[in-house]
N, C-alpha and C. Protein backbone atom coordinates (compact mmCIF):
# COMPACT_ATOMS: atom_id res chain seq x y z
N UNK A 1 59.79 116.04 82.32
CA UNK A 1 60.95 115.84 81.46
C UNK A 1 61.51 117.18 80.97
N UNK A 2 60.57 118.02 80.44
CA UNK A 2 61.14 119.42 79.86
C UNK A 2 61.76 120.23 80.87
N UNK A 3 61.23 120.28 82.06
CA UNK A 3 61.99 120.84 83.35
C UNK A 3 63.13 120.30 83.55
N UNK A 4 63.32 119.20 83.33
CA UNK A 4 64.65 118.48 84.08
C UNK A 4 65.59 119.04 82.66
N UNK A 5 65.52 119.20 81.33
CA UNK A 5 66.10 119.37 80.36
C UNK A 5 66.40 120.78 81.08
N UNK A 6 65.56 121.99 81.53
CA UNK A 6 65.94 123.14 81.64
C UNK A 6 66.83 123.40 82.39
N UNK A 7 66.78 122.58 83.67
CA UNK A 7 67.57 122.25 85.25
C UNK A 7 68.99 122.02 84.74
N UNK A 8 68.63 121.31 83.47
CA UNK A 8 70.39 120.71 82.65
C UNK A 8 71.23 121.85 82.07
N UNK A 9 70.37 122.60 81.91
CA UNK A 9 71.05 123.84 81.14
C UNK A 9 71.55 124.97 81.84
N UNK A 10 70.78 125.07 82.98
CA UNK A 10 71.20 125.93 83.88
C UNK A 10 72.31 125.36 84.79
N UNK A 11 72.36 124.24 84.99
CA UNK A 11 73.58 123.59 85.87
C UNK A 11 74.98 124.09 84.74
N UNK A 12 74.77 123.49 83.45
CA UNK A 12 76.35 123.41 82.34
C UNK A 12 76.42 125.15 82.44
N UNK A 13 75.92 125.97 82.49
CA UNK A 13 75.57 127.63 82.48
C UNK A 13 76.60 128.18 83.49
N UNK A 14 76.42 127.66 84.54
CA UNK A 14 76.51 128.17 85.90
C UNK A 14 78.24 127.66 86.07
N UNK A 15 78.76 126.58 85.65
CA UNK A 15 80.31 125.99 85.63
C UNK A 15 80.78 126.14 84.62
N UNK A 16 82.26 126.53 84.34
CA UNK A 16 82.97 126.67 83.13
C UNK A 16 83.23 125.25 82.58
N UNK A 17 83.46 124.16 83.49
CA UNK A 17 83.62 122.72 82.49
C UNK A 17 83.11 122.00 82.63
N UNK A 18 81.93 121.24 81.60
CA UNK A 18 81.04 119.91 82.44
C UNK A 18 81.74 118.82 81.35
N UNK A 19 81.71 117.71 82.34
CA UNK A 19 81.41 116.63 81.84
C UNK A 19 80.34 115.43 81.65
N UNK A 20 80.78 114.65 80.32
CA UNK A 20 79.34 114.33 79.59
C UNK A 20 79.70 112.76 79.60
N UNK A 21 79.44 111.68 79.68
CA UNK A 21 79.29 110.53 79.40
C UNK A 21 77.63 109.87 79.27
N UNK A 22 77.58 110.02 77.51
CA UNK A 22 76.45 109.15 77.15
C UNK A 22 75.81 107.85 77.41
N UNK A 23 74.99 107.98 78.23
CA UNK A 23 74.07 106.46 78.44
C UNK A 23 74.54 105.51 77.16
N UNK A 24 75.09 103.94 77.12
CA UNK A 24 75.37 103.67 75.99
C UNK A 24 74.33 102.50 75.93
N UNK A 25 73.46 102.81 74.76
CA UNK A 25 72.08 101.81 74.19
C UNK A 25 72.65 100.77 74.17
N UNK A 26 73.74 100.53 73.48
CA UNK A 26 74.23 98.70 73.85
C UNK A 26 75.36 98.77 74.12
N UNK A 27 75.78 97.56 75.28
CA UNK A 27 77.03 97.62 75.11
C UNK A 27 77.93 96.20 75.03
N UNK A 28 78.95 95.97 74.68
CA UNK A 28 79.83 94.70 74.30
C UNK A 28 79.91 93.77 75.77
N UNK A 29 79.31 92.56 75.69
CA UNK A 29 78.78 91.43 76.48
C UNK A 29 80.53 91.26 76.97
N UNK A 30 80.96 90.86 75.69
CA UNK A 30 82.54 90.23 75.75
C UNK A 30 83.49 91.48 76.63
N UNK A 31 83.19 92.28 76.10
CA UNK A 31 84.31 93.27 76.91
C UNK A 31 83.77 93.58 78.39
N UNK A 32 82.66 93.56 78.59
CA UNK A 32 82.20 93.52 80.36
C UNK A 32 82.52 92.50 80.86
N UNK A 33 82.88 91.21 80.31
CA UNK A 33 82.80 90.39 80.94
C UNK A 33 84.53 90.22 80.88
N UNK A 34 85.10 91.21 79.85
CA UNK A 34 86.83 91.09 80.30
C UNK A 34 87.06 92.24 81.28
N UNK A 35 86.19 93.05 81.50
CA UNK A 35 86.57 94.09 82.11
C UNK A 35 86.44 93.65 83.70
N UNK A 36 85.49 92.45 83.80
CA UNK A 36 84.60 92.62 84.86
C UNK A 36 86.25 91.13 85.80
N UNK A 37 86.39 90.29 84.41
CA UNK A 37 87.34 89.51 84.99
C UNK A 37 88.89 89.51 85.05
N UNK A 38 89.21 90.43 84.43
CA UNK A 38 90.21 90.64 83.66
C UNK A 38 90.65 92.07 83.42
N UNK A 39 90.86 93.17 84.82
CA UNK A 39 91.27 94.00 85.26
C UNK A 39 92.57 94.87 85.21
N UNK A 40 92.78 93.86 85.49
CA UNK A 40 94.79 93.85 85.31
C UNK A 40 95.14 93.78 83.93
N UNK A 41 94.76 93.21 83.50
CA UNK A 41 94.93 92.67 81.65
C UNK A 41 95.04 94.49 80.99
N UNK A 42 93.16 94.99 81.32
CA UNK A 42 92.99 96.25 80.69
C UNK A 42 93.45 96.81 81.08
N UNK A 43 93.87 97.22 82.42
CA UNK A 43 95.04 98.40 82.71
C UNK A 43 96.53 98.05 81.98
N UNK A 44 97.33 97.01 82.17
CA UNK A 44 98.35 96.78 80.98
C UNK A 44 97.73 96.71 79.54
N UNK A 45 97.04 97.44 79.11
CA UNK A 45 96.71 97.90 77.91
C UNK A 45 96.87 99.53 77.73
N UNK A 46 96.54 99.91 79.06
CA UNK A 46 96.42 101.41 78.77
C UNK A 46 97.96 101.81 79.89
N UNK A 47 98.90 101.02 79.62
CA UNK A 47 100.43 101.55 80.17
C UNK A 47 101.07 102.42 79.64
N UNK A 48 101.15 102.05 77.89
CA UNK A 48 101.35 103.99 77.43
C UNK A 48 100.83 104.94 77.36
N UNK A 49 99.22 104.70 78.22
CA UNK A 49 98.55 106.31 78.11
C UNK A 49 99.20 106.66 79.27
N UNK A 50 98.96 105.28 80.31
CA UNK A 50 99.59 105.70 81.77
C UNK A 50 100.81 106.43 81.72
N UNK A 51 101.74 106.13 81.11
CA UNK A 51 103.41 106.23 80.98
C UNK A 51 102.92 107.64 80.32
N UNK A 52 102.44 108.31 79.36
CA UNK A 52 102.16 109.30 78.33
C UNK A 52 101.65 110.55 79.53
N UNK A 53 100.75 110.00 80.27
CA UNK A 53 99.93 111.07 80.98
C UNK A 53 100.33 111.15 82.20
N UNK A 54 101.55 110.59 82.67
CA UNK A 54 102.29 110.80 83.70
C UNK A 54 103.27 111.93 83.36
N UNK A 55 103.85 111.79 82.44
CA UNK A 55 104.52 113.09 81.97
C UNK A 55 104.16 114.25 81.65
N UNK A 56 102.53 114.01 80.99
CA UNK A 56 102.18 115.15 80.95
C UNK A 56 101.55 116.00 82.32
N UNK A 57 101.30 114.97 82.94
CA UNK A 57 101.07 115.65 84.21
C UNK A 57 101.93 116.49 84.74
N UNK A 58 103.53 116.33 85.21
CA UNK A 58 104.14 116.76 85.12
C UNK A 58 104.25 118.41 84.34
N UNK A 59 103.96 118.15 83.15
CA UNK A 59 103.94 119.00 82.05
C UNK A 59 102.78 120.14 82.72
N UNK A 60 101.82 119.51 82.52
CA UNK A 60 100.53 120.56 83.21
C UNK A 60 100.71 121.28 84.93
N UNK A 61 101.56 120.52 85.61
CA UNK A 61 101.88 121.26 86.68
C UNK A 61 102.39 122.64 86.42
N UNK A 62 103.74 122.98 85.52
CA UNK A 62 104.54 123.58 85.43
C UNK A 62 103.62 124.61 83.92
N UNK A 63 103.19 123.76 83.25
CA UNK A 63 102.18 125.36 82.59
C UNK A 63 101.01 125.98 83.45
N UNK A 64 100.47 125.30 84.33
CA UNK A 64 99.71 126.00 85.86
C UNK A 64 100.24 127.05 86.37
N UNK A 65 101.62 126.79 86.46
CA UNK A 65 102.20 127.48 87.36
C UNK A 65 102.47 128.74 86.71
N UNK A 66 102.93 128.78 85.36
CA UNK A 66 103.42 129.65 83.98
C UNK A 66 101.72 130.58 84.20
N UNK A 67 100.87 129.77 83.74
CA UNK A 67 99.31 130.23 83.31
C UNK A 67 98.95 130.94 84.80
N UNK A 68 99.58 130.73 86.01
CA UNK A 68 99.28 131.89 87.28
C UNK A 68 100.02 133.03 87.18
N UNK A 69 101.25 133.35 87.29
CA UNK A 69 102.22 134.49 86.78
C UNK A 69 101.57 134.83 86.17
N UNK A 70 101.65 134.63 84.32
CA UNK A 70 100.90 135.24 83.78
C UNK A 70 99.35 135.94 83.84
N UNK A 71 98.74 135.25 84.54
CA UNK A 71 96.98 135.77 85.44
C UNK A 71 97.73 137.47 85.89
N UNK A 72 98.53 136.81 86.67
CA UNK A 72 99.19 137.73 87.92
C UNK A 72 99.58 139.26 87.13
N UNK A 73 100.20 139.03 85.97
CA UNK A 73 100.93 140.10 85.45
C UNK A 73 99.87 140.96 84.76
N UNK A 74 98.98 140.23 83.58
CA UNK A 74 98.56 140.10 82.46
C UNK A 74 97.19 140.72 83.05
N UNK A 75 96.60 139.49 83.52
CA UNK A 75 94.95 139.52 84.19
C UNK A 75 93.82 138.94 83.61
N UNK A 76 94.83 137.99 82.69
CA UNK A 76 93.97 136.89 81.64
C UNK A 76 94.96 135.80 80.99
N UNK A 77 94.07 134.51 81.27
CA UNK A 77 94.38 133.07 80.96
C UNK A 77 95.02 133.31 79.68
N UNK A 78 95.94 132.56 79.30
CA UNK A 78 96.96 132.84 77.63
C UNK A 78 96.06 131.64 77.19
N UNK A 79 95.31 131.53 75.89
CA UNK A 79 94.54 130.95 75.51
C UNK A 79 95.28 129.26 75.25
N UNK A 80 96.49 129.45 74.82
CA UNK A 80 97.35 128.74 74.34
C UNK A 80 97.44 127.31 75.58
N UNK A 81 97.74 127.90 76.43
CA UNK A 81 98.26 127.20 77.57
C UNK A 81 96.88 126.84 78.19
N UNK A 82 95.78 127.63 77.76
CA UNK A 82 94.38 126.85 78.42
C UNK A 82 93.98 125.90 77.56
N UNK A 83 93.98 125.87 76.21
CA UNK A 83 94.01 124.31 75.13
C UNK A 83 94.68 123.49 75.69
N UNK A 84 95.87 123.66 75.73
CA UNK A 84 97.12 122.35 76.00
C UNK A 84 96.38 121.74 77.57
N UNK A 85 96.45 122.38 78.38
CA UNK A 85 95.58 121.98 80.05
C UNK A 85 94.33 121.38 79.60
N UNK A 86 93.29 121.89 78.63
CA UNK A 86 92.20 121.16 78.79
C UNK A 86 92.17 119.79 77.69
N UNK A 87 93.21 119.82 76.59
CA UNK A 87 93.55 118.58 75.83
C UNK A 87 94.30 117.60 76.97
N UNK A 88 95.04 118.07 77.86
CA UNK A 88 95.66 117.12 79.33
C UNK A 88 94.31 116.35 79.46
N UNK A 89 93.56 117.14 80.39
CA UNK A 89 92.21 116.59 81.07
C UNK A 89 91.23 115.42 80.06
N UNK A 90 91.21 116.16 78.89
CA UNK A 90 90.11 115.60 78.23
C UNK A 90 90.64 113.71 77.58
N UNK A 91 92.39 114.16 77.90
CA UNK A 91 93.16 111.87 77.14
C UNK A 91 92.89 111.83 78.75
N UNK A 92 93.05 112.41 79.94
CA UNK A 92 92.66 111.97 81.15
C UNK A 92 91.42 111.25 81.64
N UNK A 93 90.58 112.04 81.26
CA UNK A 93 89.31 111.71 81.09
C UNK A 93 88.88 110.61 80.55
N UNK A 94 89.14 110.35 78.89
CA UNK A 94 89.06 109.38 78.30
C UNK A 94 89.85 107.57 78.66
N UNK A 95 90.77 108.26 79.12
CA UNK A 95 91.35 106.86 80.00
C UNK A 95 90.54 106.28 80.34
N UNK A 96 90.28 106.77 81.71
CA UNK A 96 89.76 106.70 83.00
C UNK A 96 88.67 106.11 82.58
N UNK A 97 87.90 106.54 81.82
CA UNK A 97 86.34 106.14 81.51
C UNK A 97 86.37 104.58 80.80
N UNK A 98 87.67 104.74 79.63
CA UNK A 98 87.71 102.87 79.42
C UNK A 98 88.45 102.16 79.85
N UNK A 99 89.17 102.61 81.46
CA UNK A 99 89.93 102.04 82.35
C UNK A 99 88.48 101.29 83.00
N UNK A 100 87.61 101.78 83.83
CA UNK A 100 86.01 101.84 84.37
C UNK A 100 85.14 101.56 84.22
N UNK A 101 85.48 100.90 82.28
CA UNK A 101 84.27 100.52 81.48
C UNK A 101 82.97 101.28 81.18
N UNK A 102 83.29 102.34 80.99
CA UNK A 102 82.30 103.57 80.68
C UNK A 102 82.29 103.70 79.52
N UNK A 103 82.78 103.32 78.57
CA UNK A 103 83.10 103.54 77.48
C UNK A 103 83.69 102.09 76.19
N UNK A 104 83.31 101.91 75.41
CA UNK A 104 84.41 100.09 74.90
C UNK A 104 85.44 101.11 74.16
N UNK A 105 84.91 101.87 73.84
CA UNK A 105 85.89 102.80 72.56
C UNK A 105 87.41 102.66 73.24
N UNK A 106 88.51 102.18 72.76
CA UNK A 106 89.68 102.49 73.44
C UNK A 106 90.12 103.78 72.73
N UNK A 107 90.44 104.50 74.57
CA UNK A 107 91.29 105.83 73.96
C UNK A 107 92.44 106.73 72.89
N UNK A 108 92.18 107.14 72.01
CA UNK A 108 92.87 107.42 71.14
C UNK A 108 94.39 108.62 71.95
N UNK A 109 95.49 108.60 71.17
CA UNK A 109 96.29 109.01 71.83
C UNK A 109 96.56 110.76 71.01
N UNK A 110 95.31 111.39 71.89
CA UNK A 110 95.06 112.94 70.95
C UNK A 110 94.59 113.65 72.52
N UNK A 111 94.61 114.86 72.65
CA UNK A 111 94.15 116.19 73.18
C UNK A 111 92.95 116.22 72.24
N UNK A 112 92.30 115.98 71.59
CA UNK A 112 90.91 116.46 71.05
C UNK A 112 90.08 115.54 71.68
């Protein structure tokens, strides 16, 4: 067990971004069993993250593109524009996970 804890540390070490989804000790009978029948339902629930994070996608293309120039000129990430990209990823993330049922928590509509 203590090895595999160390193996964990050296993997998150070695990559600039990991992701984490906690084993969940219990989880809601009722919502697996809407998730499991009732698919379509939960995705028309999450249509304004969809609708929200389609634009920002958009959005994150075009500060990518800003955040390379600048690499190019500069020779370092503008901190600014690396928050806004990783608050993108992280309502992305969170979707996805209670689109998948990884999660019951429904996604809050934040970059944190």
């Amino acid at each position: 067990m203590e090895n595999n804890i160390q193996d964990n540390a050296q993997i998150k070490e070695g990559y600039p971004v990991s992701f984490e989804v906690k084993y969940p000790e219990k989880s809601s009978r009722l919502l697996a069993l809407f998730a499991l029948m009732f698919f379509i339902p939960k995705t028309i629930l999450l249509i304004p993250h969809l609708i929200i994070l389609w634009f920002l996608g958009i959005v994150s293309f075009f500060i990518g593109m800003a955040g390379f120039l600048v690499i190019l000129f500069i020779g370092r990430y503008p901190r600014t524009l690396f928050d806004i990209l990783v608050g993108i990823f992280r309502w992305q993330m969170r979707v996805s996970a209670w689109m998948y049922s990884l999660t019951d928590k429904y996604p809050p509509f934040s970059f944190e």
